[in-house]
N, C-alpha and C. Protein backbone atom coordinates (compact mmCIF):
# COMPACT_ATOMS: atom_id res chain seq x y z
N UNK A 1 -11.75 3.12 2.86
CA UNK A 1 -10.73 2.35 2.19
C UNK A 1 -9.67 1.93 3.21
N UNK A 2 -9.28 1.01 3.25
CA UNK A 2 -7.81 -0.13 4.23
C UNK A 2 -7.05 -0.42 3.27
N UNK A 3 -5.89 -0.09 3.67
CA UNK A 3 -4.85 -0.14 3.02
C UNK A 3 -3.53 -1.51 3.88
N UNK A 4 -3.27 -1.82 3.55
CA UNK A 4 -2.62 -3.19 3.80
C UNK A 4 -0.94 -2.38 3.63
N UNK A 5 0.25 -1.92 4.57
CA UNK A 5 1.55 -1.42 4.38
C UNK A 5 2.40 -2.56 4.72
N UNK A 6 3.46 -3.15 4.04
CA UNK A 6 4.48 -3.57 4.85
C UNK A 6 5.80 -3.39 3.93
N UNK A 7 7.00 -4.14 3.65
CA UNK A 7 8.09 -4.22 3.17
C UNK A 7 9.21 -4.47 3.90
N UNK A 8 10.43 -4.45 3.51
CA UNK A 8 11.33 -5.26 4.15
C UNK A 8 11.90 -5.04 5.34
N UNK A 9 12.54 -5.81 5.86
CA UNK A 9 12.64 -5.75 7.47
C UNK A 9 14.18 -4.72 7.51
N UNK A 10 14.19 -4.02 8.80
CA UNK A 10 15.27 -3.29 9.02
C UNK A 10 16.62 -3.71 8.66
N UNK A 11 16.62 -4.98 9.32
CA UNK A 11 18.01 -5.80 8.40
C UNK A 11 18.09 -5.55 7.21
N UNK A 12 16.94 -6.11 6.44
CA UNK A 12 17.22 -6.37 5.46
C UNK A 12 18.06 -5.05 4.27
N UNK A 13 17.62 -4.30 5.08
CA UNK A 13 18.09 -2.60 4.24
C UNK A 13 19.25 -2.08 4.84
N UNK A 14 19.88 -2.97 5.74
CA UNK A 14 20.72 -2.77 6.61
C UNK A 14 20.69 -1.64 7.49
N UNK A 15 19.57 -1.40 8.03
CA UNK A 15 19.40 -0.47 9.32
C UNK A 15 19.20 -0.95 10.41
N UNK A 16 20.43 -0.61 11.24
CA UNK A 16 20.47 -1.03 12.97
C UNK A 16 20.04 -0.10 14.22
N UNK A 17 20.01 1.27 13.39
CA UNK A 17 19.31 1.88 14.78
C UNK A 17 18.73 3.43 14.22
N UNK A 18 17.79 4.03 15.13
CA UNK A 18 16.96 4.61 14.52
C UNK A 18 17.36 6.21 14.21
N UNK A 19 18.96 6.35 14.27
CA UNK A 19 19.62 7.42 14.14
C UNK A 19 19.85 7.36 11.83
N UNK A 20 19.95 5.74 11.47
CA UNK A 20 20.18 5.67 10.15
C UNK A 20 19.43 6.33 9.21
N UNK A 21 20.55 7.60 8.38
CA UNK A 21 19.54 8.27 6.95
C UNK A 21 18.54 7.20 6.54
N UNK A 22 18.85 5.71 5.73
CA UNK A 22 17.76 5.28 5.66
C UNK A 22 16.75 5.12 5.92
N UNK A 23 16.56 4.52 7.45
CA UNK A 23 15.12 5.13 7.83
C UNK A 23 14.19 6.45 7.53
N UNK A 24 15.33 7.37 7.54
CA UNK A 24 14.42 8.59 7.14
C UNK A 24 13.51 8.55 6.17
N UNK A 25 14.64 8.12 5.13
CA UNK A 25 13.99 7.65 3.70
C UNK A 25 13.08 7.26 3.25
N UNK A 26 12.94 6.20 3.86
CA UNK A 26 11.65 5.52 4.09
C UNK A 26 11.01 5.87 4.12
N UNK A 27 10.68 6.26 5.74
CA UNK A 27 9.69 7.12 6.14
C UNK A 27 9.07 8.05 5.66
N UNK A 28 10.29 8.79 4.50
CA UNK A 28 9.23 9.81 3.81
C UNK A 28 8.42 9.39 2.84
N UNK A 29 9.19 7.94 2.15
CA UNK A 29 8.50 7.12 0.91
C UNK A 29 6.93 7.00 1.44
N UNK A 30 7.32 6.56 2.97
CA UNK A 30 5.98 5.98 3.27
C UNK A 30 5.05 7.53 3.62
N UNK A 31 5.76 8.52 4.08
CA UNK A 31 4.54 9.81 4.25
C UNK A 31 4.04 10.16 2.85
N UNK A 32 5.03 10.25 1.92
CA UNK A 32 4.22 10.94 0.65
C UNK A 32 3.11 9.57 0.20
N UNK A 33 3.59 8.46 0.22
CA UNK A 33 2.38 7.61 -0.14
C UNK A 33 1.14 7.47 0.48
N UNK A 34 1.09 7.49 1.59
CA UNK A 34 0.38 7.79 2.42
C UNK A 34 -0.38 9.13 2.52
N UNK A 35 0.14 9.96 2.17
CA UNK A 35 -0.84 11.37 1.79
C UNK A 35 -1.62 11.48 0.65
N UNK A 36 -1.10 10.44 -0.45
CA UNK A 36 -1.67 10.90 -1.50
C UNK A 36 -2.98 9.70 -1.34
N UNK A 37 -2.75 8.67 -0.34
CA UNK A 37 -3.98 7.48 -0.76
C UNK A 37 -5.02 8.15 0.41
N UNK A 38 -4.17 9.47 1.60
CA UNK A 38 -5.38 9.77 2.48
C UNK A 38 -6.81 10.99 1.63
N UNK A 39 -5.83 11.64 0.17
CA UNK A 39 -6.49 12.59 -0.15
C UNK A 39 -6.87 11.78 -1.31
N UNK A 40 -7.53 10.55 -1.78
CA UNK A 40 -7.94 9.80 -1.77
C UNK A 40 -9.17 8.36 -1.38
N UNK A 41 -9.73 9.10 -0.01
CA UNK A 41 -10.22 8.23 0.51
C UNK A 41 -9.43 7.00 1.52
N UNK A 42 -8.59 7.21 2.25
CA UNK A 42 -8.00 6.18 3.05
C UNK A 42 -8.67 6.51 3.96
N UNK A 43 -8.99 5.48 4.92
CA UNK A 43 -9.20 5.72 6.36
C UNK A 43 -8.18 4.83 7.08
N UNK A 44 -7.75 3.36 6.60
CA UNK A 44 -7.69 2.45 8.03
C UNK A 44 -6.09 1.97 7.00
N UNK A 45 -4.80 2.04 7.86
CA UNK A 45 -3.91 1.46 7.32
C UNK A 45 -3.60 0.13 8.41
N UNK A 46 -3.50 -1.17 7.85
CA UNK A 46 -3.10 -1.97 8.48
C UNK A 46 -1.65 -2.64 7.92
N UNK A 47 -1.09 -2.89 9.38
CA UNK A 47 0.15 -3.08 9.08
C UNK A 47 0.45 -4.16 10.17
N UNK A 48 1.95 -4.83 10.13
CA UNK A 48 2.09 -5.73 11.06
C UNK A 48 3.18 -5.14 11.95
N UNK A 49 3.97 -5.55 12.73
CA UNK A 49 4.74 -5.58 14.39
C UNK A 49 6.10 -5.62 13.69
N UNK A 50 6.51 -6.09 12.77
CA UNK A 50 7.92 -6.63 11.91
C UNK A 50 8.73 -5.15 12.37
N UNK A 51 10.15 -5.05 12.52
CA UNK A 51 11.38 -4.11 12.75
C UNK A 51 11.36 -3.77 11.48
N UNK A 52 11.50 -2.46 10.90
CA UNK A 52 11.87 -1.63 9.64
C UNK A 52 10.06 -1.45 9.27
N UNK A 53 10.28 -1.78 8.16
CA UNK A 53 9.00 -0.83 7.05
C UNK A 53 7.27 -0.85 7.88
N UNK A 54 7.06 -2.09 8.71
CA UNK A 54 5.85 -2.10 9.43
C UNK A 54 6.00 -1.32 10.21
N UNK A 55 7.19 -1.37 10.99
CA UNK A 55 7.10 -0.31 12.49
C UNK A 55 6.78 0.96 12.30
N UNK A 56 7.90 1.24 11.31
CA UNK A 56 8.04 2.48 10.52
C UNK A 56 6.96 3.50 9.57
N UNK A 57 5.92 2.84 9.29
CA UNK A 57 4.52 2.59 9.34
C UNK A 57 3.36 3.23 10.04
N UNK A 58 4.04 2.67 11.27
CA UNK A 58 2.90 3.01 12.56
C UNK A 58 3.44 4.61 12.87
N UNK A 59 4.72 4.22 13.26
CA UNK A 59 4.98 5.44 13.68
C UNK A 59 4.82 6.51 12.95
N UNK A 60 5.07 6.69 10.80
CA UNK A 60 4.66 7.98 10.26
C UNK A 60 3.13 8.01 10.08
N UNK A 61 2.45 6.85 10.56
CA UNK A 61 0.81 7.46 10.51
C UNK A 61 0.42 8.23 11.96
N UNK A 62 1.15 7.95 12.96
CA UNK A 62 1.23 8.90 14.39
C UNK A 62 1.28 10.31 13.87
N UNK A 63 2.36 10.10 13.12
CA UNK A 63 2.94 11.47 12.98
C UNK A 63 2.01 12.34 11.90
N UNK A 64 1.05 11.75 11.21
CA UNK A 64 0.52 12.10 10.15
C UNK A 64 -1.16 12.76 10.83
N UNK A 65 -1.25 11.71 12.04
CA UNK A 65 -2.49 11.98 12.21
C UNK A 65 -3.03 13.93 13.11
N UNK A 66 -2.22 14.50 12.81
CA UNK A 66 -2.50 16.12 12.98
C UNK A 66 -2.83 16.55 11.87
N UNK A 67 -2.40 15.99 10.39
CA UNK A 67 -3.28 16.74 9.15
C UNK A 67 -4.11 15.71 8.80
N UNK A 68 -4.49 14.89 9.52
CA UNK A 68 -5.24 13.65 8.70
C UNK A 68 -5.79 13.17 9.86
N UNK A 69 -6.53 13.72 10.86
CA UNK A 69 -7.01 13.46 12.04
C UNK A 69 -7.90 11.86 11.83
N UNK A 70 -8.71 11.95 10.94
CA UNK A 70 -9.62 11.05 10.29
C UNK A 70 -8.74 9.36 10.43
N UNK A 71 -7.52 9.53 10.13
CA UNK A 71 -6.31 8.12 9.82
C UNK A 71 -6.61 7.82 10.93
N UNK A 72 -6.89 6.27 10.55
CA UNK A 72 -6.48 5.12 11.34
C UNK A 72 -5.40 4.14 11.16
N UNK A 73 -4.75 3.59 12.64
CA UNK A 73 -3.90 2.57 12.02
C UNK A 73 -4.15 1.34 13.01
N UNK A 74 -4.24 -0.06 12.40
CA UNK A 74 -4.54 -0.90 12.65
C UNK A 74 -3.10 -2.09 13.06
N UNK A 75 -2.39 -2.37 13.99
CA UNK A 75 -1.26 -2.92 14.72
C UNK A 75 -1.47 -4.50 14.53
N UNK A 76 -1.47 -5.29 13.38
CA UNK A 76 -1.98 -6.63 13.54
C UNK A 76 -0.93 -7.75 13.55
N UNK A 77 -0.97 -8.55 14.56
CA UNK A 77 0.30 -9.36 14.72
C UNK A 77 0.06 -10.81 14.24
N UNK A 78 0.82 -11.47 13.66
CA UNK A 78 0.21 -12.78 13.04
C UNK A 78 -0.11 -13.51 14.11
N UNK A 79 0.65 -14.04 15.21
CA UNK A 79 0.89 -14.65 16.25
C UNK A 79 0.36 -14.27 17.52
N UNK A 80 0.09 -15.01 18.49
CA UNK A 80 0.98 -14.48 20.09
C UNK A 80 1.61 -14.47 20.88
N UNK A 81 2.70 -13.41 21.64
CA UNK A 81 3.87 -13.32 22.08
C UNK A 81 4.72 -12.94 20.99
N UNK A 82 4.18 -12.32 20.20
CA UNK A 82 4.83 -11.82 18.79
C UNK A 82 6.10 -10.76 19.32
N UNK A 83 7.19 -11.21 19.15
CA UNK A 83 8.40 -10.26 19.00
C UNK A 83 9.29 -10.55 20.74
N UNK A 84 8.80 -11.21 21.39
CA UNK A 84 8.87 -12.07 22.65
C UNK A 84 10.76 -12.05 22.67
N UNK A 85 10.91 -12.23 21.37
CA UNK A 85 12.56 -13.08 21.77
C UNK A 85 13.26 -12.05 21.37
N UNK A 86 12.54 -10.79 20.68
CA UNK A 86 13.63 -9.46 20.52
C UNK A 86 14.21 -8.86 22.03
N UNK A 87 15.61 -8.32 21.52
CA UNK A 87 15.95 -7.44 22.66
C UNK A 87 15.12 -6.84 23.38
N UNK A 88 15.08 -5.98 24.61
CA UNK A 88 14.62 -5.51 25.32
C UNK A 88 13.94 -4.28 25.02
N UNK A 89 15.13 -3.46 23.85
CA UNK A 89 14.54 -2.26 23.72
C UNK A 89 13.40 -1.78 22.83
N UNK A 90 13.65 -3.47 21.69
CA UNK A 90 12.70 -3.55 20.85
C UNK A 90 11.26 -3.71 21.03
N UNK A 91 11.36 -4.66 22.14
CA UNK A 91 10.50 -5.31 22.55
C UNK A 91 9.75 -3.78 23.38
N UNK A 92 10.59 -3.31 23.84
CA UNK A 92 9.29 -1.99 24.44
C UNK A 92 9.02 -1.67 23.45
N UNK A 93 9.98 -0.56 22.26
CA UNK A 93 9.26 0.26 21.17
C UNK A 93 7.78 -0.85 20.53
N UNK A 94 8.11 -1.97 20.41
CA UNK A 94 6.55 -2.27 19.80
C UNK A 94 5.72 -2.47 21.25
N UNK A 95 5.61 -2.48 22.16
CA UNK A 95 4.91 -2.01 23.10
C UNK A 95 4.06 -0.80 22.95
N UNK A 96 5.08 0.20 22.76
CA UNK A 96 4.63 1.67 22.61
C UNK A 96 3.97 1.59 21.61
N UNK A 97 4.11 1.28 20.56
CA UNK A 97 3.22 1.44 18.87
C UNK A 97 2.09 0.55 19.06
N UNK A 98 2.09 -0.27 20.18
CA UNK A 98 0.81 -1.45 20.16
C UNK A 98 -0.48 -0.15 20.58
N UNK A 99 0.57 0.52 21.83
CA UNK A 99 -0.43 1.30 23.18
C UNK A 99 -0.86 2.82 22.31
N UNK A 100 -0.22 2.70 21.08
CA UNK A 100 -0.49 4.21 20.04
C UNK A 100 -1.38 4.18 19.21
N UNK A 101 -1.33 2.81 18.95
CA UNK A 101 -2.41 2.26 17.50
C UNK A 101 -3.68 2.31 17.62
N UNK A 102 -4.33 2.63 17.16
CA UNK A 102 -5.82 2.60 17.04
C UNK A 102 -6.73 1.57 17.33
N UNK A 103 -5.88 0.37 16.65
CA UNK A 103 -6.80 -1.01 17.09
C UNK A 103 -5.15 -1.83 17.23
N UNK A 104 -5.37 -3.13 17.72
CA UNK A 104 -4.04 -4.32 18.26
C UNK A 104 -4.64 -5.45 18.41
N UNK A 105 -4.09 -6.12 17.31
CA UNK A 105 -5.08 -7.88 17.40
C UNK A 105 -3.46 -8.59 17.37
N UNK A 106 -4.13 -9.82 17.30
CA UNK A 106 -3.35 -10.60 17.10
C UNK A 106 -4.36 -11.96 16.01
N UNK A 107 -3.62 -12.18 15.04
CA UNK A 107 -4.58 -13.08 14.30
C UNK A 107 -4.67 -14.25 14.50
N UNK A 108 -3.89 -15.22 15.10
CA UNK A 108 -3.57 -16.24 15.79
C UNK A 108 -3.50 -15.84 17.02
N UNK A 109 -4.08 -16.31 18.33
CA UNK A 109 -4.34 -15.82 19.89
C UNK A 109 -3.17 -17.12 20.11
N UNK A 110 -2.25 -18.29 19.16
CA UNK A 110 -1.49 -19.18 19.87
C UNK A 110 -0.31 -18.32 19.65
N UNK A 111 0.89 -18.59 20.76
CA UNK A 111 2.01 -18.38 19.84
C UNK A 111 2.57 -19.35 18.96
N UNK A 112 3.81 -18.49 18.05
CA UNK A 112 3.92 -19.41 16.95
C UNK A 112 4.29 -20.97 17.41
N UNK A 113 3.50 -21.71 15.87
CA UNK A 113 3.26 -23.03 16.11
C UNK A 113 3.73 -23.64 14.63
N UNK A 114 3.64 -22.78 13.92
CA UNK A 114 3.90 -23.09 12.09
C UNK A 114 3.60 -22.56 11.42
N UNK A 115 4.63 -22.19 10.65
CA UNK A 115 4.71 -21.45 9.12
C UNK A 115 2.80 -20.85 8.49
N UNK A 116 1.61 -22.03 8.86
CA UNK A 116 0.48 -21.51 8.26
C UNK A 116 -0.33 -20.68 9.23
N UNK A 117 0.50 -19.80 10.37
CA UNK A 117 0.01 -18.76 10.59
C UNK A 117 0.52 -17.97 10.07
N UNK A 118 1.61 -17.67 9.75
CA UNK A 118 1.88 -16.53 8.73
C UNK A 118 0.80 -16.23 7.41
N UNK A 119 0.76 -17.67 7.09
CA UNK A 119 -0.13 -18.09 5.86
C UNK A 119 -1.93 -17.21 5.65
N UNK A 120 -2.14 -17.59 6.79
CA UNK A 120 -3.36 -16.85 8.26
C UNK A 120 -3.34 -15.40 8.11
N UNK A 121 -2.15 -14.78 8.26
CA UNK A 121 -1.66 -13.70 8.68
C UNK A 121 -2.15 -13.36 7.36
N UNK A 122 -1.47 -13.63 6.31
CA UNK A 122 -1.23 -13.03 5.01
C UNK A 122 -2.87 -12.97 4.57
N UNK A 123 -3.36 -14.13 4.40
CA UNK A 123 -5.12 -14.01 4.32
C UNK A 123 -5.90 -13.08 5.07
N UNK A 124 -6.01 -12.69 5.99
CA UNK A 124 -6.21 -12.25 6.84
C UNK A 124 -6.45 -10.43 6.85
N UNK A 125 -4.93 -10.20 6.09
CA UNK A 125 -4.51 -8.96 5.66
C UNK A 125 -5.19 -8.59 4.88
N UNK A 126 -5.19 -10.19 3.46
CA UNK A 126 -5.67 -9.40 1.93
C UNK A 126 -7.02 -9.28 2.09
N UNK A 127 -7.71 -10.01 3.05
CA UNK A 127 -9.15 -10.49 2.65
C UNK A 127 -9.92 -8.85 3.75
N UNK A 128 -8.85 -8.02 5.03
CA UNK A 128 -9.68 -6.89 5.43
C UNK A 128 -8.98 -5.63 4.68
N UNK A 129 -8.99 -5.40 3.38
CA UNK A 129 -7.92 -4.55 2.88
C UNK A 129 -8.72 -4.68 1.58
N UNK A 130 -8.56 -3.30 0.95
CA UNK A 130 -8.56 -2.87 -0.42
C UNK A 130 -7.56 -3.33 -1.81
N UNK A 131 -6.35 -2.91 -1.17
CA UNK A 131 -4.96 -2.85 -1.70
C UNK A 131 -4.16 -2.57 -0.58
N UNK A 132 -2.79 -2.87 -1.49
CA UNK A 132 -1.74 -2.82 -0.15
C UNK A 132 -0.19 -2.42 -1.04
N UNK A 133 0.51 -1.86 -0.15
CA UNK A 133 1.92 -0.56 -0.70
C UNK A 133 2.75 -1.41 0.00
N UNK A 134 3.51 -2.23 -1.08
CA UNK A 134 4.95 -2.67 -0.15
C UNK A 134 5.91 -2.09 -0.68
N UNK A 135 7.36 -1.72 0.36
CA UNK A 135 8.31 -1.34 -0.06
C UNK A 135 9.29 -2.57 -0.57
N UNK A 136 9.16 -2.61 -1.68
CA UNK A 136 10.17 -3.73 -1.82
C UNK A 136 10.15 -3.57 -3.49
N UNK A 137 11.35 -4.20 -3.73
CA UNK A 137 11.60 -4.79 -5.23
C UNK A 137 12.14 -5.84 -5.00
N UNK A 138 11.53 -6.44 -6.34
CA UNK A 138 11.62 -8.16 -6.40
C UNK A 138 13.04 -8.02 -6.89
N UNK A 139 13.48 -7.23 -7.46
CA UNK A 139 15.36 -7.29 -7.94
C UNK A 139 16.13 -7.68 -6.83
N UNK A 140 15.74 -6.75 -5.71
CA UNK A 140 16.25 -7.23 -4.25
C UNK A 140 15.13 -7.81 -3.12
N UNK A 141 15.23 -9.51 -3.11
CA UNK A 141 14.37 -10.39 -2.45
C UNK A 141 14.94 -10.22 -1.49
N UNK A 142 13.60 -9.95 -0.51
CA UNK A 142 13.73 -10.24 1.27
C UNK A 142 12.35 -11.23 1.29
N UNK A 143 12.08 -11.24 3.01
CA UNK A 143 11.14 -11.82 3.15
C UNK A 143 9.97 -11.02 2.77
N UNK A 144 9.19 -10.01 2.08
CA UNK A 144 8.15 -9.40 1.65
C UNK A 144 8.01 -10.07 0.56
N UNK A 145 8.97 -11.24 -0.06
CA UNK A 145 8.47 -11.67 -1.20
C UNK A 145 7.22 -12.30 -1.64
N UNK A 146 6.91 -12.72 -0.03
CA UNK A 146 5.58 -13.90 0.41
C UNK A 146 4.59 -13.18 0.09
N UNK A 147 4.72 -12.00 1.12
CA UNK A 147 3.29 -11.32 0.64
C UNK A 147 3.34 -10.90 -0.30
N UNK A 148 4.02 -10.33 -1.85
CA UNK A 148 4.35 -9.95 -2.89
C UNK A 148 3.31 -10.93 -3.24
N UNK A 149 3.87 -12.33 -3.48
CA UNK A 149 2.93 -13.79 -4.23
C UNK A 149 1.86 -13.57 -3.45
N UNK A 150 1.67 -13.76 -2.51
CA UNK A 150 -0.02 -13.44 -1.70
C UNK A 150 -0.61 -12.72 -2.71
N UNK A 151 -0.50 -11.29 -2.89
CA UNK A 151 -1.09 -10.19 -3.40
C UNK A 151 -1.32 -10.57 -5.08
N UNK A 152 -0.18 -11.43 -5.62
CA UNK A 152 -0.41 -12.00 -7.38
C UNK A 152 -1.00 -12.57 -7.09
N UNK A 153 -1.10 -13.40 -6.32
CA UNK A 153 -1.93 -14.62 -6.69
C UNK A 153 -3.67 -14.25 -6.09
N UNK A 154 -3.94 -13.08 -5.28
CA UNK A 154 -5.00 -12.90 -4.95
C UNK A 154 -5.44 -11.67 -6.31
N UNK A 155 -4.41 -11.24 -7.19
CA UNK A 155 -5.06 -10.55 -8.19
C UNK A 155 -5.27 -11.21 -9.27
N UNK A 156 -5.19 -12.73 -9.24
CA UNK A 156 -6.05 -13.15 -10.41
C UNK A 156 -7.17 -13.60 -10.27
N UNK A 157 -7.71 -13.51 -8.87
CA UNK A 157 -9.18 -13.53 -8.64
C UNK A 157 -9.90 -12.24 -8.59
N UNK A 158 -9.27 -11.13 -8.12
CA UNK A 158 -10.34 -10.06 -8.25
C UNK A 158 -8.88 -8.84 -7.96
N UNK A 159 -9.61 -7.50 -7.78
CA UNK A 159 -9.35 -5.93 -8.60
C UNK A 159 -8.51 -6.19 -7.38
N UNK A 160 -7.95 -6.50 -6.18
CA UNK A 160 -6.82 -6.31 -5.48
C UNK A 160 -5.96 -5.11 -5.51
N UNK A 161 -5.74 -4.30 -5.21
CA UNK A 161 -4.69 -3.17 -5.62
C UNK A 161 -3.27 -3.19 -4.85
N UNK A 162 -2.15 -3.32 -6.30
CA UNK A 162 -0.85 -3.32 -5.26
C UNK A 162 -0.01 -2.16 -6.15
N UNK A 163 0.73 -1.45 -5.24
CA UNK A 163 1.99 -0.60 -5.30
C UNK A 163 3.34 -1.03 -4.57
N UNK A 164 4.05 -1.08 -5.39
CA UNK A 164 5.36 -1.56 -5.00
C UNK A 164 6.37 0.26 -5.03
N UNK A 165 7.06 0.42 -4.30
CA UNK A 165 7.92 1.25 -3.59
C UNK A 165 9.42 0.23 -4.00
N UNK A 166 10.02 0.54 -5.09
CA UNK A 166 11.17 -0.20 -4.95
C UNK A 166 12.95 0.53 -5.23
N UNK A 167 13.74 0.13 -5.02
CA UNK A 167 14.83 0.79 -4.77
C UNK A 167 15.14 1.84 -5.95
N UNK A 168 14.46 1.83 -6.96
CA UNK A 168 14.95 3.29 -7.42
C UNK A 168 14.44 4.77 -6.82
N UNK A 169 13.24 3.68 -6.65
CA UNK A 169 11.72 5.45 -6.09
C UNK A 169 12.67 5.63 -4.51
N UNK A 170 13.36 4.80 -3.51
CA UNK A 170 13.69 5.18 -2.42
C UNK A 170 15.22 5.79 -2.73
N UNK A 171 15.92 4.89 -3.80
CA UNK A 171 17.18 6.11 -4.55
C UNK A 171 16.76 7.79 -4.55
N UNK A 172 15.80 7.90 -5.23
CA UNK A 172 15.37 8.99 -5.89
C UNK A 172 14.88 9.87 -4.59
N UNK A 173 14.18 9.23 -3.22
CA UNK A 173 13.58 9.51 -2.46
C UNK A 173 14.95 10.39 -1.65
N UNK A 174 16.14 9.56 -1.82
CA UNK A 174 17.24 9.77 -1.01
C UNK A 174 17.60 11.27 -1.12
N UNK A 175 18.13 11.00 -3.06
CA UNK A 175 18.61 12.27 -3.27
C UNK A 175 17.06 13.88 -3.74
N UNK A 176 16.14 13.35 -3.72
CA UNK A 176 15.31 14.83 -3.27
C UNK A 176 15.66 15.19 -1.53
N UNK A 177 15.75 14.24 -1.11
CA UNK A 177 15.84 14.79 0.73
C UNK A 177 17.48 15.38 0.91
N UNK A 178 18.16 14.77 0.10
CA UNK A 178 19.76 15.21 -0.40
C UNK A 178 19.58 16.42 -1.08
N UNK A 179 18.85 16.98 -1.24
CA UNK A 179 19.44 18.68 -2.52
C UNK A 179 18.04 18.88 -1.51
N UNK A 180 16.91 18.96 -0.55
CA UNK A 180 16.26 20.07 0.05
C UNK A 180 17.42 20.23 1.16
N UNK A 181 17.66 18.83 1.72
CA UNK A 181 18.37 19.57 2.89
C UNK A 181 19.74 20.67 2.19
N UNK A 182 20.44 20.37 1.26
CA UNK A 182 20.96 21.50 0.50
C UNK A 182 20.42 22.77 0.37
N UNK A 183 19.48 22.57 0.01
CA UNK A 183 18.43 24.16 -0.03
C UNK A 183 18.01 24.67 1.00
N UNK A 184 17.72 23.87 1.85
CA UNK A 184 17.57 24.50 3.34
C UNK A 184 19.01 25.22 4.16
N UNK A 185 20.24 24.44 3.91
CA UNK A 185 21.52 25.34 4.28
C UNK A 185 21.48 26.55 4.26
């Protein structure tokens, strides 16, 4: 089973650096989901290069792969020269997650040229994938909205599987990590 991960970009949740509780948050949204689709049958999570929920991604399936040796993660970039114009430091960390990942394509070998490689990208995703877990709610629109419609509009042709992760489950996510770290005091 391939699982298709992404959701909204670090901005968009307003996280600037990788010291922010939020990220944590996340991250755990994304470990417990991720455990329950590996004891399940997951093998291959594919995800894209994007700052926040993709990166974030790669890195808790790293971290995952000591109880889940079996996990794969798949680094797929729509473009090439993907992330080229980020800062410096960014631009290494997805370096590092390219050189960690299991597999590293790029789905377009041009760099960007127009909007219908993303388009590419998004096909691309649904058509090597089972289902796919975005963090997002449509209450609060970012750019994951695209692939959101990707994923409707590819489930009125066939069984597609989507899970949405949206700001109450990462509320809720907050305050369980809020009363263990309490319990751990």
């Amino acid at each position: 089973m391939r699982l298709w991960v992404t959701g909204y970009r670090a901005y968009e949740l307003s996280v600037f650096n990788d010291k922010d509780p939020k990220k944590l948050v996340v991250k755990h949204v994304i470990k417990k989901d991720l455990k329950n689709w590996c004891d399940n049958g997951l093998e291959w999570i594919l995800t894209g290069g994007q700052l926040g929920v993709e990166q974030w991604t790669v890195e808790t399936v790293l971290e995952l792969k000591s109880d889940y040796p079996e996990l794969k993660v798949a680094l797929m970039l729509p473009f090439a020269n993907f992330g080229e114009n980020w800062q410096e430091d960014k631009q290494q960390h997805l370096m590092e997650l390219k050189q960690a990942a299991d597999f590293c394509g790029e789905v377009s070998r041009q760099p960007y040229s127009s909007p219908q490689q993303l388009k590419n990208y998004q096909t691309f995703m649904l058509n090597h994938t089972e289902g796919a877990t975005l963090i997002y709610d449509p209450e609060y629109p970012g750019k994951s909205k695209y692939d959101h419609q990707s994923i409707l509009k590819r489930q009125t042709k066939s069984t597609y599987g989507e899970e949405l992760i949206d700001m109450f489950e990462l509320q809720d996510a907050a305050a369980e990590m809020a009363e263990q770290s309490e319990i751990d005091q």
